[in-house]
N, C-alpha and C. Protein backbone atom coordinates (compact mmCIF):
# COMPACT_ATOMS: atom_id res chain seq x y z
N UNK A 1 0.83 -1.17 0.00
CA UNK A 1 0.00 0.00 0.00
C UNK A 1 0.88 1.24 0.00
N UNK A 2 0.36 2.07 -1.16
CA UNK A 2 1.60 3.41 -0.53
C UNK A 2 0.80 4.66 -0.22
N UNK A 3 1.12 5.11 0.47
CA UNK A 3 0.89 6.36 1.42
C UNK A 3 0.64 7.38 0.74
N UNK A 4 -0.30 8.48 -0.11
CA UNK A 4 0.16 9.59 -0.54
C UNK A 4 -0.07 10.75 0.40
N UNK A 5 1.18 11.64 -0.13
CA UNK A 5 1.15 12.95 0.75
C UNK A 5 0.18 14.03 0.27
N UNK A 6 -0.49 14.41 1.21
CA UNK A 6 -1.23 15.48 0.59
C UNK A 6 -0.33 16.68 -0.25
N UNK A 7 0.19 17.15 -0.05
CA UNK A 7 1.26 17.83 -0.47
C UNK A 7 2.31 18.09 -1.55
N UNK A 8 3.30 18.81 -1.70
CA UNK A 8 4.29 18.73 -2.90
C UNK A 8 5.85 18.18 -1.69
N UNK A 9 6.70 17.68 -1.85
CA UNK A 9 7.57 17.37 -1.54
C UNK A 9 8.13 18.39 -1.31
N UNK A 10 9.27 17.67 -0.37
CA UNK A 10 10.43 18.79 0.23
C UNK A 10 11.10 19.39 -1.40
N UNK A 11 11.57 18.73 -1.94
CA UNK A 11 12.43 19.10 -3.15
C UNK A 11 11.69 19.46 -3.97
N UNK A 12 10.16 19.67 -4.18
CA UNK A 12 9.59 19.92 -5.45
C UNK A 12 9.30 21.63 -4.27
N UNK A 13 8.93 21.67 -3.33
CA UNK A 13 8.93 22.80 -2.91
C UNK A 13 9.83 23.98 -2.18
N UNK A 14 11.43 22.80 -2.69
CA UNK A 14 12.47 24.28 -2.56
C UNK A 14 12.64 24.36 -3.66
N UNK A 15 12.39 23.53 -4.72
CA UNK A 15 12.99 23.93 -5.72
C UNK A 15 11.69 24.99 -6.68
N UNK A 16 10.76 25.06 -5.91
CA UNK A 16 9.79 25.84 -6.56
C UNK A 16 9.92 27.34 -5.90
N UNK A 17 10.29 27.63 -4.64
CA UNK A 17 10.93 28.61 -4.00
C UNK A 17 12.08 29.07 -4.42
N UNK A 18 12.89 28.29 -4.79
CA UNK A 18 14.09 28.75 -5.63
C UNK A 18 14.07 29.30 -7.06
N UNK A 19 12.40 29.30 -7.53
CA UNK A 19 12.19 29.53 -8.99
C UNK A 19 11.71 30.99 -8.64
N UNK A 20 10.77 30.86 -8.18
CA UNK A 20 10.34 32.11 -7.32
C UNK A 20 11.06 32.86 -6.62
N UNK A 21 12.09 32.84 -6.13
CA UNK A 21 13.13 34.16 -5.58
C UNK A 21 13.75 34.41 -6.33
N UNK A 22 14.08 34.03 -7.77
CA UNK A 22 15.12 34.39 -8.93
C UNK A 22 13.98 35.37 -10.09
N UNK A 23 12.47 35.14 -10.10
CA UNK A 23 11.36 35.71 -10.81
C UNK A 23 11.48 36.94 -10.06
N UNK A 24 10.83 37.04 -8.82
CA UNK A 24 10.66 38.23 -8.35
C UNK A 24 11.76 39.48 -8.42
N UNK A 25 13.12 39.12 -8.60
CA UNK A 25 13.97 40.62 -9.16
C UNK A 25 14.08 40.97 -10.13
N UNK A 26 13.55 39.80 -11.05
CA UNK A 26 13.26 40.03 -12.60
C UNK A 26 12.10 40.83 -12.81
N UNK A 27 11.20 40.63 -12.06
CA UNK A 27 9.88 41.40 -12.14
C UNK A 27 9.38 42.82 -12.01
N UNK A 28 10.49 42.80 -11.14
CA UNK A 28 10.58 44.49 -10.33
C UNK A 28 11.79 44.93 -11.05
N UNK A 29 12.41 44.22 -11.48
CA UNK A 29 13.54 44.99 -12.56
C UNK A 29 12.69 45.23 -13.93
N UNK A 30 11.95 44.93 -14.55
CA UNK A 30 10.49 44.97 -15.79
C UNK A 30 10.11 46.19 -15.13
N UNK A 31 9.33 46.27 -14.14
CA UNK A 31 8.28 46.93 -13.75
C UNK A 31 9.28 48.25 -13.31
N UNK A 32 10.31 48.07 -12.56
CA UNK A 32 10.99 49.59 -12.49
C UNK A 32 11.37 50.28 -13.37
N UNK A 33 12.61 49.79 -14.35
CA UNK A 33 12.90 50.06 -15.51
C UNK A 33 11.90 51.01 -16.00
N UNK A 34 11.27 49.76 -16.36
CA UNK A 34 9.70 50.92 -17.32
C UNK A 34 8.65 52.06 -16.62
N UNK A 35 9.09 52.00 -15.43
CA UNK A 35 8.51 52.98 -14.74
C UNK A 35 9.43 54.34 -14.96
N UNK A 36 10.26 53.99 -14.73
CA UNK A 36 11.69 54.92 -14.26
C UNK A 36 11.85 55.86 -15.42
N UNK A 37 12.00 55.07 -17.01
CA UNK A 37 11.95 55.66 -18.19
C UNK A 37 10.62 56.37 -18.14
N UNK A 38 8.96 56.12 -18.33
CA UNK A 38 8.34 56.63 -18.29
C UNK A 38 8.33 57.90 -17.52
N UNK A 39 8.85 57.84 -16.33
CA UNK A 39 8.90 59.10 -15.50
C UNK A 39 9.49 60.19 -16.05
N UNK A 40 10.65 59.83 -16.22
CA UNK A 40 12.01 60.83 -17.19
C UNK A 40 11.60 61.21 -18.41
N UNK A 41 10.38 60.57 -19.29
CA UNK A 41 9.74 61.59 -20.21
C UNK A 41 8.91 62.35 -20.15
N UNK A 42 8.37 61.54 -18.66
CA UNK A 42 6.92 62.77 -18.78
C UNK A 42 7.67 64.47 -17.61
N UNK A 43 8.84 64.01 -17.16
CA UNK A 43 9.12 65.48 -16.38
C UNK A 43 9.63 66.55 -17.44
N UNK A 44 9.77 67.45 -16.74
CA UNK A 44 10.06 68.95 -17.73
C UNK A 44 11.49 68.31 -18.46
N UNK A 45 11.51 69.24 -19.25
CA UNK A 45 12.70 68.72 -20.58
C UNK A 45 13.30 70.32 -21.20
N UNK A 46 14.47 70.16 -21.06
CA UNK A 46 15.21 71.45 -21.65
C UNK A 46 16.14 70.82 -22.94
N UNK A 47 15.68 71.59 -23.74
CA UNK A 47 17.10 71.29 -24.96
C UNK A 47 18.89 71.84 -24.55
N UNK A 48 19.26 70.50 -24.52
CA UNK A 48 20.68 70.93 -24.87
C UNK A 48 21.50 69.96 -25.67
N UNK A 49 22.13 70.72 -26.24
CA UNK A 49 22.75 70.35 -27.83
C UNK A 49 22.10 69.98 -28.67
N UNK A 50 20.53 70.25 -28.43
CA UNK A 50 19.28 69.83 -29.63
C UNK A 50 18.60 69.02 -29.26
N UNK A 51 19.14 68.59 -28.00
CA UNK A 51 17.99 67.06 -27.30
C UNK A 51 17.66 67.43 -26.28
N UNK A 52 16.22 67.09 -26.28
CA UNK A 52 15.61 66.94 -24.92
C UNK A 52 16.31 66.59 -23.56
N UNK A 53 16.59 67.44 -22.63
CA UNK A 53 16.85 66.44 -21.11
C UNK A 53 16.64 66.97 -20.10
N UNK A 54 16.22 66.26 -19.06
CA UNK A 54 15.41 66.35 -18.16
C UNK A 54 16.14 67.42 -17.26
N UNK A 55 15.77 68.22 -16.74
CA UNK A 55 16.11 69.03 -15.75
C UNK A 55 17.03 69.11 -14.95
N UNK A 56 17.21 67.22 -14.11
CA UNK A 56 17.83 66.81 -13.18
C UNK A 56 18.90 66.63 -14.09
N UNK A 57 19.67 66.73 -15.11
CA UNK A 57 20.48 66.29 -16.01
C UNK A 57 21.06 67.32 -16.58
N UNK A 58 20.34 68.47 -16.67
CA UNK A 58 20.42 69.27 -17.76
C UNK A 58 22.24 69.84 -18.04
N UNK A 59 23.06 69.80 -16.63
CA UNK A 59 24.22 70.40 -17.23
C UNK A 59 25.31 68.76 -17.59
N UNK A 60 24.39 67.86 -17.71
CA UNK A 60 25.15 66.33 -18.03
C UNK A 60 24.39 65.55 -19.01
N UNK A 61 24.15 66.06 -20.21
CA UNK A 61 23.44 65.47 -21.42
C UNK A 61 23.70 63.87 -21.40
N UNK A 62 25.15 63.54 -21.27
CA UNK A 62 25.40 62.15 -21.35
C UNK A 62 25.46 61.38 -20.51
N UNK A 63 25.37 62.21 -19.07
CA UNK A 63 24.54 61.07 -18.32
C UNK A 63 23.53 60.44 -17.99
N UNK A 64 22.19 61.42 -18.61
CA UNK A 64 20.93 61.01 -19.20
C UNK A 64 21.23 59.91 -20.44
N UNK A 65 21.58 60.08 -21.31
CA UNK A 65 21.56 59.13 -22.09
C UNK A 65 22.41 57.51 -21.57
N UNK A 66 23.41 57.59 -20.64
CA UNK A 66 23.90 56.72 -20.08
C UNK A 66 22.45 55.81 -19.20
N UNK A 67 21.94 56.79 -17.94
CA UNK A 67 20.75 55.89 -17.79
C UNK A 67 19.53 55.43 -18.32
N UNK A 68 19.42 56.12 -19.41
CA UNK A 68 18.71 55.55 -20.90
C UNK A 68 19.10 54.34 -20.99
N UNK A 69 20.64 53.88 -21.49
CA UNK A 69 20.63 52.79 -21.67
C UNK A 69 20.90 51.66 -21.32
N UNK A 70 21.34 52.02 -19.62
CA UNK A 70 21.28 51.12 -18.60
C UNK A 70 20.14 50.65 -18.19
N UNK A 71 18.97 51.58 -18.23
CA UNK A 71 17.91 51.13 -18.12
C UNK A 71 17.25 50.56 -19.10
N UNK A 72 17.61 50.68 -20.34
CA UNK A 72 17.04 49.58 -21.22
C UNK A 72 18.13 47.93 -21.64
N UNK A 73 19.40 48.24 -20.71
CA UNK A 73 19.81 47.01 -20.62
C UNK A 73 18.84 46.22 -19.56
N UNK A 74 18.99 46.78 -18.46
CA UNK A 74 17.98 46.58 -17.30
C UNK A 74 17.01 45.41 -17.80
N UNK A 75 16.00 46.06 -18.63
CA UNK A 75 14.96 45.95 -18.72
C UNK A 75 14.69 44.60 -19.89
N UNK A 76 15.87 44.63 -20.80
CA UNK A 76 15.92 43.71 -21.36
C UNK A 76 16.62 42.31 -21.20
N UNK A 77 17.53 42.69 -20.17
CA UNK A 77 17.78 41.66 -19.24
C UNK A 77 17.03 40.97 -18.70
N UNK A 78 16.21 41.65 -18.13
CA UNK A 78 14.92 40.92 -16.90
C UNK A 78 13.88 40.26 -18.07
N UNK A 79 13.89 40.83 -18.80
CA UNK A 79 12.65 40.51 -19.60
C UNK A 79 13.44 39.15 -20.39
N UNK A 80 14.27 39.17 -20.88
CA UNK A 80 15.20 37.65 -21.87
C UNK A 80 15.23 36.53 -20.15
N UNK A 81 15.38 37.28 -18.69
CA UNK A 81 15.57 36.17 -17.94
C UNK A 81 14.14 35.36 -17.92
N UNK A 82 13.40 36.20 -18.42
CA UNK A 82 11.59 35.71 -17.86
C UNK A 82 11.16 34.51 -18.38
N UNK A 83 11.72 35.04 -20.03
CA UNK A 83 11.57 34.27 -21.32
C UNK A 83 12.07 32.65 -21.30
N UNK A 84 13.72 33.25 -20.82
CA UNK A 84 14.65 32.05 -21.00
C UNK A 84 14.59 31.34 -20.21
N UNK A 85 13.81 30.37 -19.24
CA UNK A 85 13.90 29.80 -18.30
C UNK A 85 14.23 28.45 -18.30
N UNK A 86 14.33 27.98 -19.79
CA UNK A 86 14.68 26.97 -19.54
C UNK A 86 16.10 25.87 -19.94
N UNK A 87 16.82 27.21 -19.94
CA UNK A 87 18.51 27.44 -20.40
C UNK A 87 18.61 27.84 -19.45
N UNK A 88 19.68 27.12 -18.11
CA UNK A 88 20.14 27.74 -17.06
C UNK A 88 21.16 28.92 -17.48
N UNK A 89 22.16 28.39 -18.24
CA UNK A 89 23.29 29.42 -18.24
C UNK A 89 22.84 30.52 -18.84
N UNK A 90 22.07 30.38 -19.99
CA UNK A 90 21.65 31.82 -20.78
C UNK A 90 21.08 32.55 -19.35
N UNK A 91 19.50 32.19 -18.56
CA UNK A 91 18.95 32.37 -17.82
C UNK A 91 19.71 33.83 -16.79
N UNK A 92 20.59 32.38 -16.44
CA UNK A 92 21.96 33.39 -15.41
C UNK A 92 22.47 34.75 -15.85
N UNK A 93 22.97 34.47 -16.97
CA UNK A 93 23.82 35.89 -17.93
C UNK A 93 22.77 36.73 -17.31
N UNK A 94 21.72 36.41 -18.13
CA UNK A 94 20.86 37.53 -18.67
C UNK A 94 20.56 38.04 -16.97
N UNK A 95 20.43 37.29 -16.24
CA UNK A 95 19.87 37.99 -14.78
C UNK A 95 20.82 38.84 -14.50
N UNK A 96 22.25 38.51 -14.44
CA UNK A 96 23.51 39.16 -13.73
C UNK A 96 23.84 40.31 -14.45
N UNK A 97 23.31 40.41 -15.71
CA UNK A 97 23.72 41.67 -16.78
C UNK A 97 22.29 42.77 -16.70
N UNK A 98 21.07 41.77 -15.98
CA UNK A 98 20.07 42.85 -15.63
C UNK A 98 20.41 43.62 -13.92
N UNK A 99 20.51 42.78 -13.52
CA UNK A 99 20.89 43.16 -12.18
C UNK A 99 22.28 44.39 -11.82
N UNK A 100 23.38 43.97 -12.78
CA UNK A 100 24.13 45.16 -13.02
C UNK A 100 23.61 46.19 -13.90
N UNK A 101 23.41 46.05 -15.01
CA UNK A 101 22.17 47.56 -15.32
C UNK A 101 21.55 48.40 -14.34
N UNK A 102 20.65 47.64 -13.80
CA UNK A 102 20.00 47.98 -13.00
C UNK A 102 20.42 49.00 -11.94
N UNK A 103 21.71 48.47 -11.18
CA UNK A 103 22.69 48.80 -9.83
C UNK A 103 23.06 50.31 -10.84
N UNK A 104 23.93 50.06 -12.23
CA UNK A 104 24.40 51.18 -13.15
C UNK A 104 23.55 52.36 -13.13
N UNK A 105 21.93 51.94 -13.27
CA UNK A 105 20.96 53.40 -13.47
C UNK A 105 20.90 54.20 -12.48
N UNK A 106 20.96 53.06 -11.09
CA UNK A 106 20.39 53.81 -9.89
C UNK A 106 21.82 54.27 -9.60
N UNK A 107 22.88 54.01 -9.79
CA UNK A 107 24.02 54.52 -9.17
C UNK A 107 24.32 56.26 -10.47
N UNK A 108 23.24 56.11 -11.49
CA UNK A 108 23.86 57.13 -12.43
C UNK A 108 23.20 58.14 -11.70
N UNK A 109 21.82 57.50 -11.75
CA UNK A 109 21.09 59.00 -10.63
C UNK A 109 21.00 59.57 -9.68
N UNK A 110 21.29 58.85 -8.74
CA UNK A 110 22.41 58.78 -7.57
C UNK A 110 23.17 59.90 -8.04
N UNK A 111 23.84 59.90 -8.86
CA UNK A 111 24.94 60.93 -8.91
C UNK A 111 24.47 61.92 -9.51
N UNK A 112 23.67 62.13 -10.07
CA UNK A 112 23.00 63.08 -11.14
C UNK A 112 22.35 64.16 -10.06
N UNK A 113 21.34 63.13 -8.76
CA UNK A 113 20.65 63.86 -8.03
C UNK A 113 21.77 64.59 -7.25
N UNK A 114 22.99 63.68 -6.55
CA UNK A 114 23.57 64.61 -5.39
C UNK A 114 24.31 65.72 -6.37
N UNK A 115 24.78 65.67 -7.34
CA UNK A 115 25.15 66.74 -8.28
C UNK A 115 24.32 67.94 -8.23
N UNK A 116 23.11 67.62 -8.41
CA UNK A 116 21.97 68.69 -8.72
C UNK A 116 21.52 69.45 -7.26
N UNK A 117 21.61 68.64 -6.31
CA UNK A 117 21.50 69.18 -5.07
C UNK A 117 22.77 70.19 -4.67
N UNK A 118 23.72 69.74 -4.59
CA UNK A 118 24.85 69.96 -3.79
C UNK A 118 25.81 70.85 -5.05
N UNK A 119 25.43 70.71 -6.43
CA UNK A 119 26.32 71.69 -7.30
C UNK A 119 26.34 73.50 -6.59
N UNK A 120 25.24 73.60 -6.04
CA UNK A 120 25.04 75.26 -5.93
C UNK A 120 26.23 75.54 -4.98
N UNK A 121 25.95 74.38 -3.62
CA UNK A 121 26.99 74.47 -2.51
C UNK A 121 28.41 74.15 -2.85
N UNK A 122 28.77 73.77 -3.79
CA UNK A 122 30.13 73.88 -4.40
C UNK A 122 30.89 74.51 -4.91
N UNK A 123 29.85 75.35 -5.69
CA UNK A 123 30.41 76.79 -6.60
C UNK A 123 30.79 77.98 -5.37
């Protein structure tokens, strides 16, 4: 006679926890990303050198465009990890190259903001 468990097993339920803690920074790396860009178009915008940029940027044209495209590495990272799930190694790349994007945007604005704050007190 065999016994069934009501349940999922020890190993079918770490290893389903383990699927699930690697989704969820992918998710919020999707969902920030595309938030983050959306934000930065809809705030005020000054031309310099002929392009649009945002305010918080305005005397660093290329560091706006730098978190432009950290954030669309970001974003396409998370989004190829979502996809690829069933290629570990691709899987991996793509997380570790979203996850550094990611760290890259917030560390650009990071600097962009204490710049913009603290430039007046410098001069």
């Amino acid at each position: 006679m065999k016994s069934e468990s009501p349940g999922p097993s020890l190993r079918q339920t770490l290893l389903g926890l383990s699927k699930a803690n690697t989704l969820c920074p992918m998710k919020s790396i999707v969902c920030i990303s595309s938030t983050a860009v959306t934000v930065f178009m809809v705030l005020q915008h000054e031309t310099v050198e002929g392009r649009p940029v945002p305010a918080l940027f305005r005397d660093r044209p290329t560091d706006y465009h730098m978190f432009l495209i950290s954030t669309l590495f970001a974003f396409m990272g998370a989004f190829s990890a979502l996809f690829i799930q069933h290629k570990p190694r691709v899987e991996k790349f793509c997380r570790i190259y979203a996850m550094v994007s990611m760290l890259s945007a917030i560390a650009i604005v990071l600097y962009a903001a204490a710049l913009w704050f603290l430039g007046p007190l410098l001069k």
